[in-house]
PDB file of N, CA and C in Angstrom:
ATOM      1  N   UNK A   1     135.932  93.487 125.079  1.00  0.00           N
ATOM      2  CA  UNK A   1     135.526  94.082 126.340  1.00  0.00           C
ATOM      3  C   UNK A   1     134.022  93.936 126.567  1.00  0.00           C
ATOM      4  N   UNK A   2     133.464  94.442 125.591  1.00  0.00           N
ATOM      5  CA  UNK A   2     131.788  94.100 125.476  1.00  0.00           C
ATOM      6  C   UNK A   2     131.457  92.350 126.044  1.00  0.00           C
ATOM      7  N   UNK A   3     132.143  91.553 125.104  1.00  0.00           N
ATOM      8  CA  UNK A   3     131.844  90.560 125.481  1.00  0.00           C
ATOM      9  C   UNK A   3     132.425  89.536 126.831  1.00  0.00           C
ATOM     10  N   UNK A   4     132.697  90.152 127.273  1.00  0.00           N
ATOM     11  CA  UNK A   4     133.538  90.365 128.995  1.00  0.00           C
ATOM     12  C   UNK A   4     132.675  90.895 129.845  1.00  0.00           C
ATOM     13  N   UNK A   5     131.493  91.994 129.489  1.00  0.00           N
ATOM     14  CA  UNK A   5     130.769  92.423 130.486  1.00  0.00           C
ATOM     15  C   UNK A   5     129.728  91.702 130.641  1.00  0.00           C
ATOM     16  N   UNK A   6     128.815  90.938 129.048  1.00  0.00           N
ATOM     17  CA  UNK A   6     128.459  90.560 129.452  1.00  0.00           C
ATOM     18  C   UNK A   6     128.275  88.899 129.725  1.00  0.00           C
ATOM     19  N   UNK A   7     129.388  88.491 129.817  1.00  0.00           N
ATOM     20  CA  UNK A   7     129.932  87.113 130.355  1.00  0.00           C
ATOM     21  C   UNK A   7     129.932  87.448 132.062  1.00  0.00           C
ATOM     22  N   UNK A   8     130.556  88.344 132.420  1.00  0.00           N
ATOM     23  CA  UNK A   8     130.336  88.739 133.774  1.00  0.00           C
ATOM     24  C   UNK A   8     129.342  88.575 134.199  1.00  0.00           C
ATOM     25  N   UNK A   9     128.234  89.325 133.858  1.00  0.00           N
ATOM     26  CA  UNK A   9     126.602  89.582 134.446  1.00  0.00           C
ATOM     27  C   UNK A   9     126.206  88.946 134.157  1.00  0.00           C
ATOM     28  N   UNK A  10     126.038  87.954 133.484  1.00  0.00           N
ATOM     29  CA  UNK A  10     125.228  86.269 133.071  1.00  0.00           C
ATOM     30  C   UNK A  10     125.975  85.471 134.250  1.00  0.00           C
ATOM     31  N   UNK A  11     127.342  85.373 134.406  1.00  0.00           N
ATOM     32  CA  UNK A  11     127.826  84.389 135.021  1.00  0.00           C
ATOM     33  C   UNK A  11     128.162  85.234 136.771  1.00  0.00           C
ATOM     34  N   UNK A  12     127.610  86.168 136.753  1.00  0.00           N
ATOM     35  CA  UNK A  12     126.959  86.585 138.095  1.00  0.00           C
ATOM     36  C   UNK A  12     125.340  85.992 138.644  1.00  0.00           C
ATOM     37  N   UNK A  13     124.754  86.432 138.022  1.00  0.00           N
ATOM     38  CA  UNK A  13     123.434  86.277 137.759  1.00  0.00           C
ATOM     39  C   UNK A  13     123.458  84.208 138.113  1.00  0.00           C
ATOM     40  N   UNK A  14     123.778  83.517 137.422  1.00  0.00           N
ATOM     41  CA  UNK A  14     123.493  82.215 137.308  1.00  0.00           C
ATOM     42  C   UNK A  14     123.988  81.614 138.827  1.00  0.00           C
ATOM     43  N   UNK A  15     125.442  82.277 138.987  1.00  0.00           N
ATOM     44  CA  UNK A  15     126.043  81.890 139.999  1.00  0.00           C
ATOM     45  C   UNK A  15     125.865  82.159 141.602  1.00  0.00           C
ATOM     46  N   UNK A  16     125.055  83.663 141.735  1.00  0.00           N
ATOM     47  CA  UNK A  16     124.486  83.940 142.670  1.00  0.00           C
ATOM     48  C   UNK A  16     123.292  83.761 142.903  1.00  0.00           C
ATOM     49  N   UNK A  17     122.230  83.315 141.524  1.00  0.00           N
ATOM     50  CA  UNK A  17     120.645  83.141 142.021  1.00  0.00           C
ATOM     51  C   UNK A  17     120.224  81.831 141.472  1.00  0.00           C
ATOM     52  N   UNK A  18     121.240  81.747 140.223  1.00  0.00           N
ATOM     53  CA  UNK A  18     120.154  80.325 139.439  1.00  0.00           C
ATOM     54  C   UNK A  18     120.715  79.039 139.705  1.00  0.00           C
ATOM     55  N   UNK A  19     122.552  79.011 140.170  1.00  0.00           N
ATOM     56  CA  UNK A  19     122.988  78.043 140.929  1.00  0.00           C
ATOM     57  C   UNK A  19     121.981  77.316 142.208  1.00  0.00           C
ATOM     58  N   UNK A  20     121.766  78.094 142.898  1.00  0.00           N
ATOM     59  CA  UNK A  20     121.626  77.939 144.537  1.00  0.00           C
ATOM     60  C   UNK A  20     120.324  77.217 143.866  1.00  0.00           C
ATOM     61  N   UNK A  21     119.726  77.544 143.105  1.00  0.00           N
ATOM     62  CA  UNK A  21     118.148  77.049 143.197  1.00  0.00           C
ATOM     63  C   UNK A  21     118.290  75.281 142.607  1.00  0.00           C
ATOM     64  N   UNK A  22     119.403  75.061 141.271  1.00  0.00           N
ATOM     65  CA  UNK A  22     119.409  74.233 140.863  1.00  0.00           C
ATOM     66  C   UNK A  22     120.279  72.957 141.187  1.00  0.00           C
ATOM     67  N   UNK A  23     120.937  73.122 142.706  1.00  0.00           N
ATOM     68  CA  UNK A  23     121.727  72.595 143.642  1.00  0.00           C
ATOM     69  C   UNK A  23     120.986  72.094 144.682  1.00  0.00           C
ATOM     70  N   UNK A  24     119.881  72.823 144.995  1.00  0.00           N
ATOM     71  CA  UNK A  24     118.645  72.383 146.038  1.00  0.00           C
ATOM     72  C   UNK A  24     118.399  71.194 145.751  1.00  0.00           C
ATOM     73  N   UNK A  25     118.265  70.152 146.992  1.00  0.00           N
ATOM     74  CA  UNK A  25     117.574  68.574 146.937  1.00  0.00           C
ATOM     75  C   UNK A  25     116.302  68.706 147.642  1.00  0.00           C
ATOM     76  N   UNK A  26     115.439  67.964 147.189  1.00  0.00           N
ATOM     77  CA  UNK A  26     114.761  67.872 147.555  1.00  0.00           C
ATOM     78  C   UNK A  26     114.216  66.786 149.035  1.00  0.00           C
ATOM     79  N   UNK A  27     115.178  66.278 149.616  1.00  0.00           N
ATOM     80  CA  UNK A  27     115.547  65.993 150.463  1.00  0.00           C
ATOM     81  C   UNK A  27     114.883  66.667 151.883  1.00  0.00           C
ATOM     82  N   UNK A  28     113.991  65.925 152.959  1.00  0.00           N
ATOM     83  CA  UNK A  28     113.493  66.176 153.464  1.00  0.00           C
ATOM     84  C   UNK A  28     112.416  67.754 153.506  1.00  0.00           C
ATOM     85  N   UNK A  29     111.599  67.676 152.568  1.00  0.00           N
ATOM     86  CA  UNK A  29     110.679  68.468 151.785  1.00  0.00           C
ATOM     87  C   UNK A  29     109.993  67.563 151.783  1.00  0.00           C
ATOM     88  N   UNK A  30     108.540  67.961 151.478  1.00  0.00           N
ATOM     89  CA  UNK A  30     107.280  67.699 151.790  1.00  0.00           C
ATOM     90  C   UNK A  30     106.496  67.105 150.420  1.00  0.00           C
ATOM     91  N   UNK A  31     105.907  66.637 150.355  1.00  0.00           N
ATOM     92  CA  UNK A  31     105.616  66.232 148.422  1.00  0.00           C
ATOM     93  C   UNK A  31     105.326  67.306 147.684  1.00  0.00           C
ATOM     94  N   UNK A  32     104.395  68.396 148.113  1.00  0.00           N
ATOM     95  CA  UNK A  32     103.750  69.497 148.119  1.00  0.00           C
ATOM     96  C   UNK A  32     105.630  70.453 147.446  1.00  0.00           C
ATOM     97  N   UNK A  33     106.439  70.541 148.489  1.00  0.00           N
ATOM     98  CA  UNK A  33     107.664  71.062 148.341  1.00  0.00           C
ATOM     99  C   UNK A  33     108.324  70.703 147.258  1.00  0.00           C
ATOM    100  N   UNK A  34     108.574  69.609 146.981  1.00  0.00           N
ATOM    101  CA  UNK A  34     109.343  68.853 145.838  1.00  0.00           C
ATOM    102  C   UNK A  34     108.773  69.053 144.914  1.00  0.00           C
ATOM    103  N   UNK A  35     107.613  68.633 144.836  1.00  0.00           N
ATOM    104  CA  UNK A  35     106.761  69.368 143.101  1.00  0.00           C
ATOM    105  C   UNK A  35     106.873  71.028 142.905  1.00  0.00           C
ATOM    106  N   UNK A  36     107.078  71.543 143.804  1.00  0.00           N
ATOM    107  CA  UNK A  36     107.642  73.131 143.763  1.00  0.00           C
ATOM    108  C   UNK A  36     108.746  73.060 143.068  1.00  0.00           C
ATOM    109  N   UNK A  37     109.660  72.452 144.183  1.00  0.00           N
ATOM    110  CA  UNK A  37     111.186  72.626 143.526  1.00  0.00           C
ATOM    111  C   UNK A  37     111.463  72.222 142.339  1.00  0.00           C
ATOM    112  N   UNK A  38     110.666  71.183 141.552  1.00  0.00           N
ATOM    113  CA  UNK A  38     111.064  70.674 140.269  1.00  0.00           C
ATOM    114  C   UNK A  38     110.349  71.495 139.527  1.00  0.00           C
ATOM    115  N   UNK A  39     109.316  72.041 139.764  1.00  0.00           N
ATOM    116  CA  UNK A  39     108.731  73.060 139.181  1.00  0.00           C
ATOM    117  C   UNK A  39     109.893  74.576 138.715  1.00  0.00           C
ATOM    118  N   UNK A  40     110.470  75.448 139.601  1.00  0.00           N
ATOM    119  CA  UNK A  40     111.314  76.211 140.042  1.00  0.00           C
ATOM    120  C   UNK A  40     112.531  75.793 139.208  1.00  0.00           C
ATOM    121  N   UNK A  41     113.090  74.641 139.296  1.00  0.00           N
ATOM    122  CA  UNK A  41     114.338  73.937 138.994  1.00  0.00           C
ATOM    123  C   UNK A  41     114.204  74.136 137.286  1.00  0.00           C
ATOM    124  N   UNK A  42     112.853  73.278 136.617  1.00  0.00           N
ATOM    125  CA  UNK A  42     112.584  73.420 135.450  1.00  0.00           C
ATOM    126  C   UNK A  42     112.593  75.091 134.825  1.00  0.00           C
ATOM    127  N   UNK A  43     112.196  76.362 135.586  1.00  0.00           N
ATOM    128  CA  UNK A  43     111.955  77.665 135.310  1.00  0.00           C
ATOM    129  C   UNK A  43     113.407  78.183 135.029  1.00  0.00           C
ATOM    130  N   UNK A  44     114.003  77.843 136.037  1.00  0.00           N
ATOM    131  CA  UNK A  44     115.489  78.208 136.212  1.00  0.00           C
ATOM    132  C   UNK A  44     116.438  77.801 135.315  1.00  0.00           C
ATOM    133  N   UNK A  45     116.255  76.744 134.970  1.00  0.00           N
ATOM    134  CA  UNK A  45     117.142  76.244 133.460  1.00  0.00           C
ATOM    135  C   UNK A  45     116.769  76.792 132.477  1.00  0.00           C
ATOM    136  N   UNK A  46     115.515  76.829 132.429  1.00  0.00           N
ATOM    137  CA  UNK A  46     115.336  78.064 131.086  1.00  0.00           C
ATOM    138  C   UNK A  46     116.039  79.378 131.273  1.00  0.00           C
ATOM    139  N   UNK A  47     115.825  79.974 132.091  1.00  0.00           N
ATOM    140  CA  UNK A  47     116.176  81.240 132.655  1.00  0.00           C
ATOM    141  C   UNK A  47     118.089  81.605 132.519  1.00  0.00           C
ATOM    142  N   UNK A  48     118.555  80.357 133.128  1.00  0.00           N
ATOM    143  CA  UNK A  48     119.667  80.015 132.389  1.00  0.00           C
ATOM    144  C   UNK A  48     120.399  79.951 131.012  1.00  0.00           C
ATOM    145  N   UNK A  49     119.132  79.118 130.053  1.00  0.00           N
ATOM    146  CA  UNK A  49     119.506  79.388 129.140  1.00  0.00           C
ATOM    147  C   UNK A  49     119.465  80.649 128.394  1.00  0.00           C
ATOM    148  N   UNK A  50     118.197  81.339 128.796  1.00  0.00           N
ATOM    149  CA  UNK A  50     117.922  82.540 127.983  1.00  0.00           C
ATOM    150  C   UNK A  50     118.448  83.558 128.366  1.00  0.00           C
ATOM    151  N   UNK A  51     119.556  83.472 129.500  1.00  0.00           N
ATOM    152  CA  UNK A  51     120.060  84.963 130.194  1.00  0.00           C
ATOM    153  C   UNK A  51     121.673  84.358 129.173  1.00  0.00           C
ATOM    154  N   UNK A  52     121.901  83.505 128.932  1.00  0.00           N
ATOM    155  CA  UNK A  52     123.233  83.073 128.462  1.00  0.00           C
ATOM    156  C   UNK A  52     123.291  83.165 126.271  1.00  0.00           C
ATOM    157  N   UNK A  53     121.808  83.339 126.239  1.00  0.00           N
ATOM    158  CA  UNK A  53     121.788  83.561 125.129  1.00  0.00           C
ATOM    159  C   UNK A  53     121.538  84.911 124.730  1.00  0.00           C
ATOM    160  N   UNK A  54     121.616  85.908 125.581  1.00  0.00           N
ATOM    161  CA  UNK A  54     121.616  87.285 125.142  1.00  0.00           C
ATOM    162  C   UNK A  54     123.036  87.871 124.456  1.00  0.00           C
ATOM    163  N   UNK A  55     122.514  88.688 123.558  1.00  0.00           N
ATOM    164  CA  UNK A  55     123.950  89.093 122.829  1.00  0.00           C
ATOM    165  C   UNK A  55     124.858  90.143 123.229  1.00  0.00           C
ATOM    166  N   UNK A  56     124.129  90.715 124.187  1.00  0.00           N
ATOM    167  CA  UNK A  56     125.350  91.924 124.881  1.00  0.00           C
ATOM    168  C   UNK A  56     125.001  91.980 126.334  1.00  0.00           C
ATOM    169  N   UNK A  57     125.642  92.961 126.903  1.00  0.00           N
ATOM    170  CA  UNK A  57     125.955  93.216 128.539  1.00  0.00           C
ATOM    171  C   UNK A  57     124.199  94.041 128.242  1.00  0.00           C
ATOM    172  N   UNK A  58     123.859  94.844 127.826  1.00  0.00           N
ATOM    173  CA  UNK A  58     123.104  95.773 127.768  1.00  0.00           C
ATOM    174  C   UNK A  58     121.727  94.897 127.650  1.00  0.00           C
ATOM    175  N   UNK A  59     121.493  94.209 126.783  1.00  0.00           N
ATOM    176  CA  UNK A  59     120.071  93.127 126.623  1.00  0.00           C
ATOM    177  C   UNK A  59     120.382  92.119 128.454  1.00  0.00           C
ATOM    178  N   UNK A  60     121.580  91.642 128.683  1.00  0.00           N
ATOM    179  CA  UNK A  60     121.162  91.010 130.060  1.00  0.00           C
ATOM    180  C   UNK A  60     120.865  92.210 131.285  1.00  0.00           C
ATOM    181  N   UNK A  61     121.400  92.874 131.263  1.00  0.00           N
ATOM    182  CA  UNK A  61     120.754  94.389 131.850  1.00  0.00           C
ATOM    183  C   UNK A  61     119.119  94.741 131.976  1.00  0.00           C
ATOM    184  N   UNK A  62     118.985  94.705 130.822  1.00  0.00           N
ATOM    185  CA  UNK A  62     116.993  95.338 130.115  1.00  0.00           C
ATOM    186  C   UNK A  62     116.484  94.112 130.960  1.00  0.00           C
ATOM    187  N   UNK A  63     116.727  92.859 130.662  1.00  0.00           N
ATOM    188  CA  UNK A  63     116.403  91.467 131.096  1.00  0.00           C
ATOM    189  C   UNK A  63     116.196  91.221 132.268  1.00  0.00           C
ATOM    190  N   UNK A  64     117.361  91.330 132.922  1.00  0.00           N
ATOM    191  CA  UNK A  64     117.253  91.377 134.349  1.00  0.00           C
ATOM    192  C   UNK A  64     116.214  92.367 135.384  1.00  0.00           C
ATOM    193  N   UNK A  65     115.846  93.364 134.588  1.00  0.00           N
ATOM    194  CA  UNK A  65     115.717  94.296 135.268  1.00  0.00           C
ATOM    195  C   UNK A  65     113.830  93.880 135.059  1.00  0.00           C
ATOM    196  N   UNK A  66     113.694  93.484 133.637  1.00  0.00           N
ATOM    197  CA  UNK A  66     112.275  92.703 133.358  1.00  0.00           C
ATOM    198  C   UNK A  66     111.844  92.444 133.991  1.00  0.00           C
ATOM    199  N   UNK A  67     112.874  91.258 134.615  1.00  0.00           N
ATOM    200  CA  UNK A  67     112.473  90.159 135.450  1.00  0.00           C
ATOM    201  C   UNK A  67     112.383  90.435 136.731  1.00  0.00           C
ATOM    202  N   UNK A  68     112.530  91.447 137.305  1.00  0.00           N
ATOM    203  CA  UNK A  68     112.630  91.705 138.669  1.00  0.00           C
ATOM    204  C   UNK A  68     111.107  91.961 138.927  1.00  0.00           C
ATOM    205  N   UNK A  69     110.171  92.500 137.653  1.00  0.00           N
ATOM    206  CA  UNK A  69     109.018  92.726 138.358  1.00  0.00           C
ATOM    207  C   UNK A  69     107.867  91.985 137.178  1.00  0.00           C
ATOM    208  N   UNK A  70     107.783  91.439 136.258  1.00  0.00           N
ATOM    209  CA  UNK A  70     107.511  90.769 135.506  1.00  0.00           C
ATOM    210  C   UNK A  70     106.252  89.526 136.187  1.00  0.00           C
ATOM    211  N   UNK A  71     104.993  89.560 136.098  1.00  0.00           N
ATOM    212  CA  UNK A  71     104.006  88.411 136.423  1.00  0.00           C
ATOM    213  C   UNK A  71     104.335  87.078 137.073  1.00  0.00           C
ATOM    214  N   UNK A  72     105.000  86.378 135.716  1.00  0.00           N
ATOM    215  CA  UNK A  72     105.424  84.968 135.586  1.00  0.00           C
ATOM    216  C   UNK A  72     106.816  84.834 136.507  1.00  0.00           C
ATOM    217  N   UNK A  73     107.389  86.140 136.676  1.00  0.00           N
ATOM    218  CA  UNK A  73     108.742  85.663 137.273  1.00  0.00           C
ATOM    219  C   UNK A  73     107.888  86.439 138.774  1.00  0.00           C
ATOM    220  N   UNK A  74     107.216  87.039 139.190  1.00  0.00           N
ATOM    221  CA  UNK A  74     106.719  87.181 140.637  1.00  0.00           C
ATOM    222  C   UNK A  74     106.256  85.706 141.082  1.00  0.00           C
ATOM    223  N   UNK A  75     105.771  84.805 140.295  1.00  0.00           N
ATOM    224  CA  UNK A  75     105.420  83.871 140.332  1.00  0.00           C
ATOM    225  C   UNK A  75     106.358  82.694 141.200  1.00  0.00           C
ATOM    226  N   UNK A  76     107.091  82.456 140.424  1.00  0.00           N
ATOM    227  CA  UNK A  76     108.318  81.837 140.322  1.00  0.00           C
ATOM    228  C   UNK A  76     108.992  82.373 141.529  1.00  0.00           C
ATOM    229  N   UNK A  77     109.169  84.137 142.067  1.00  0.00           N
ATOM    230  CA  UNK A  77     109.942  84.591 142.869  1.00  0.00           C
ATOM    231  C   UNK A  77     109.221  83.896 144.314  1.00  0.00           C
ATOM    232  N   UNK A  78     108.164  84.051 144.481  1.00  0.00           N
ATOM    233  CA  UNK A  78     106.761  83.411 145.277  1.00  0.00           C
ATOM    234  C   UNK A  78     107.450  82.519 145.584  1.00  0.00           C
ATOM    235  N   UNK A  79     107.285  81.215 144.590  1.00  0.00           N
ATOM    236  CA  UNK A  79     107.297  80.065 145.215  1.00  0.00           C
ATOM    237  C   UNK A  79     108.936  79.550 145.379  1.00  0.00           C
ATOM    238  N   UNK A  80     110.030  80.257 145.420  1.00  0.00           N
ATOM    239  CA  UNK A  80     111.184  80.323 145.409  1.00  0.00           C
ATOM    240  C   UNK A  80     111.523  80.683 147.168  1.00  0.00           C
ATOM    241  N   UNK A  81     110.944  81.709 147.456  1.00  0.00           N
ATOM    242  CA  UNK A  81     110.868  82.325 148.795  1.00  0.00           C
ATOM    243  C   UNK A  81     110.024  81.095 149.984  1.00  0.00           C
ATOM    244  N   UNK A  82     109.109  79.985 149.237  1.00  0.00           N
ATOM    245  CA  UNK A  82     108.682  79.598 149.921  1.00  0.00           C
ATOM    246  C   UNK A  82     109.260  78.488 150.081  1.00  0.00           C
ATOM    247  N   UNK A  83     110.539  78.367 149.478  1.00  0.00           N
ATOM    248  CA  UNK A  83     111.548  77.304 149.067  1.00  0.00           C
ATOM    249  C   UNK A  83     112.670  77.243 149.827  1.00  0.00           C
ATOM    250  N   UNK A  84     112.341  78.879 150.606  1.00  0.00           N
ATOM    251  CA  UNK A  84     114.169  79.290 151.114  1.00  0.00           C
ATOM    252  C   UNK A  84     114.965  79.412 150.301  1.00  0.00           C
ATOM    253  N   UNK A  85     114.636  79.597 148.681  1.00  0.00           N
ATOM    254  CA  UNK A  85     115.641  80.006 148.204  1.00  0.00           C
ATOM    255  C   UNK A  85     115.972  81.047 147.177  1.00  0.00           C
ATOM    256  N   UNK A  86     116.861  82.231 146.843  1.00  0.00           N
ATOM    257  CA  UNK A  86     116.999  83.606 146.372  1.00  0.00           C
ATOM    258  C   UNK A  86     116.457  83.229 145.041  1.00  0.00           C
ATOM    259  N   UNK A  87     116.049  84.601 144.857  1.00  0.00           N
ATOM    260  CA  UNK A  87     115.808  85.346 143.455  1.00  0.00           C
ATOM    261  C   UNK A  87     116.460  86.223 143.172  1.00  0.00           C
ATOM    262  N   UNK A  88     116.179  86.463 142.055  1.00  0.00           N
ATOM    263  CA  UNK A  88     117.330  87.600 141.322  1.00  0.00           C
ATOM    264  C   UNK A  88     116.739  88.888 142.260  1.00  0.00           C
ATOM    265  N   UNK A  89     115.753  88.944 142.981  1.00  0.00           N
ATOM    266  CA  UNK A  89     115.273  90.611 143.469  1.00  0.00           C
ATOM    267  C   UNK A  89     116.508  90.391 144.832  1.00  0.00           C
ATOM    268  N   UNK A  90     116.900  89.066 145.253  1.00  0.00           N
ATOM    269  CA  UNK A  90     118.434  88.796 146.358  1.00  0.00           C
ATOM    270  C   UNK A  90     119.125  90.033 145.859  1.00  0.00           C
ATOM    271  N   UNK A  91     119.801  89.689 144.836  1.00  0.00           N
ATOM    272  CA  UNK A  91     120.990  90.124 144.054  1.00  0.00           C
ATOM    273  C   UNK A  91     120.784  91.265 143.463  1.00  0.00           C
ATOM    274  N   UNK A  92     119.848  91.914 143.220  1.00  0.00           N
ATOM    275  CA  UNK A  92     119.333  93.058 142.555  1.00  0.00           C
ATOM    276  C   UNK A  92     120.657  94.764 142.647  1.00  0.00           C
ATOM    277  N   UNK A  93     121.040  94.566 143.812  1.00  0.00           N
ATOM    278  CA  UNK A  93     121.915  95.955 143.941  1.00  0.00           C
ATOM    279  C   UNK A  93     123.414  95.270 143.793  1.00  0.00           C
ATOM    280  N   UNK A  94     123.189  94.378 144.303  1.00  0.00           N
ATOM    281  CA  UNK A  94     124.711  93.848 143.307  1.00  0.00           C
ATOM    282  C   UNK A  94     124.827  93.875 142.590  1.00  0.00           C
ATOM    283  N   UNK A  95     124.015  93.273 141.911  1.00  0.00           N
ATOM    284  CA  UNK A  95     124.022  92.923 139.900  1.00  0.00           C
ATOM    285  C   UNK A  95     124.077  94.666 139.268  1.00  0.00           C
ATOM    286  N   UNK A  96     123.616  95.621 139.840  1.00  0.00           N
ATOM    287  CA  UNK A  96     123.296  96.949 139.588  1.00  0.00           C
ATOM    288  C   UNK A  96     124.383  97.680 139.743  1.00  0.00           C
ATOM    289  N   UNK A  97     125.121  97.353 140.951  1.00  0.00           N
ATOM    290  CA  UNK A  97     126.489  97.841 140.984  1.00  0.00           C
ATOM    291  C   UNK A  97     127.412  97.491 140.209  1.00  0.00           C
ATOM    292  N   UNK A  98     127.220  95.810 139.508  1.00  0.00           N
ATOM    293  CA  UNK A  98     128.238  95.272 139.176  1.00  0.00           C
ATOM    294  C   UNK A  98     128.585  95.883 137.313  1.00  0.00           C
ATOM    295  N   UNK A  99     127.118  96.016 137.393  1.00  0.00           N
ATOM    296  CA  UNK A  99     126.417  96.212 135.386  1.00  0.00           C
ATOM    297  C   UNK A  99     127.653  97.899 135.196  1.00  0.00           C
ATOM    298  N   UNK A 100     127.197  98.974 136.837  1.00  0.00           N
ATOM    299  CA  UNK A 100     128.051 100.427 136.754  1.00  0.00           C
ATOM    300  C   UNK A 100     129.185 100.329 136.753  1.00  0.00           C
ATOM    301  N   UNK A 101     129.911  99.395 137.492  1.00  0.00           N
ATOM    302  CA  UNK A 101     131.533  98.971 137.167  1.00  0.00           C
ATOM    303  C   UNK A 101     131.968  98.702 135.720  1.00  0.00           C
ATOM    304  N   UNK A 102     131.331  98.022 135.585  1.00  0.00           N
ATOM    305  CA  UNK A 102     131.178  97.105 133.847  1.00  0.00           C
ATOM    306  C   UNK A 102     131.053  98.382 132.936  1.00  0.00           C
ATOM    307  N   UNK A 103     130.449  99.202 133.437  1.00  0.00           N
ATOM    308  CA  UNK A 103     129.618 100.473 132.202  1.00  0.00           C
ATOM    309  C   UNK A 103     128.891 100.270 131.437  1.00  0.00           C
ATOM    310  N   UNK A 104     128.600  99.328 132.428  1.00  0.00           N
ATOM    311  CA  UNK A 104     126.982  98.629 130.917  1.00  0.00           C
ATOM    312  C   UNK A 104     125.603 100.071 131.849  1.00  0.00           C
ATOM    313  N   UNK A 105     125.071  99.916 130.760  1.00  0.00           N
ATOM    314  CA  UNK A 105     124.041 101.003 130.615  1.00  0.00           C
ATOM    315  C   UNK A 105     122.870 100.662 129.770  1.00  0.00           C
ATOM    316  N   UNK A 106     121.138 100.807 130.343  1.00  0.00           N
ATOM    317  CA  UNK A 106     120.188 100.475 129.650  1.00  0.00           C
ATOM    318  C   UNK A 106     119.521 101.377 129.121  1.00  0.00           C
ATOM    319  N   UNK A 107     120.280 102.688 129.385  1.00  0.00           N
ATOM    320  CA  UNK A 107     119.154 103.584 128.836  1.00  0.00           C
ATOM    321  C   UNK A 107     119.849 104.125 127.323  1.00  0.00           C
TER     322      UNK A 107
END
């Protein structure tokens, strides 16, 4: 069950914020744009990997929630928005609702 919740919230998370970003072409974008997006694209695969390598529902929880206000990922959220395309702060009350269904809990 544990490992059901957090297969859920990783494969929420990827599918509602880190998909959309890593599906983007760069296709009529600006040079300026495209070195963004590969920039973004490169952040996001990490982000991918490291939300998929957490060991419970509860660490992608703490994680997520990091990242919502975190320097390097305001960063990233920045130039994502200037991309037209979501960040996890999109998904934020979903993912929040989804973690209380689940009964995952960070405190």
């Amino acid at each position: 069950m544990a490992a059901e919740a957090r297969r859920e919230l990783v494969d929420f998370v990827v599918e509602r914020a880190f998909d959309p970003v890593m599906k983007a072409k760069p296709d009529g974008r600006s040079e300026s744009e495209r070195r963004k997006l590969k920039d973004v694209q490169k952040a996001t695969r990490a982000e991918i990997e490291r939300f998929r390598d957490y060991g419970s529902a509860r660490e992608v929880l703490v994680n997520f929630r990091r990242d919502l206000d975190s320097d390097p990922a305001k960063k990233i959220h920045a130039e994502l928005k200037a991309l037209d395309l979501p960040t996890i702060n999109d998904i934020r009350d979903e993912f929040e609702e989804k973690a209380r269904k689940l009964g995952v809990e960070a405190d």
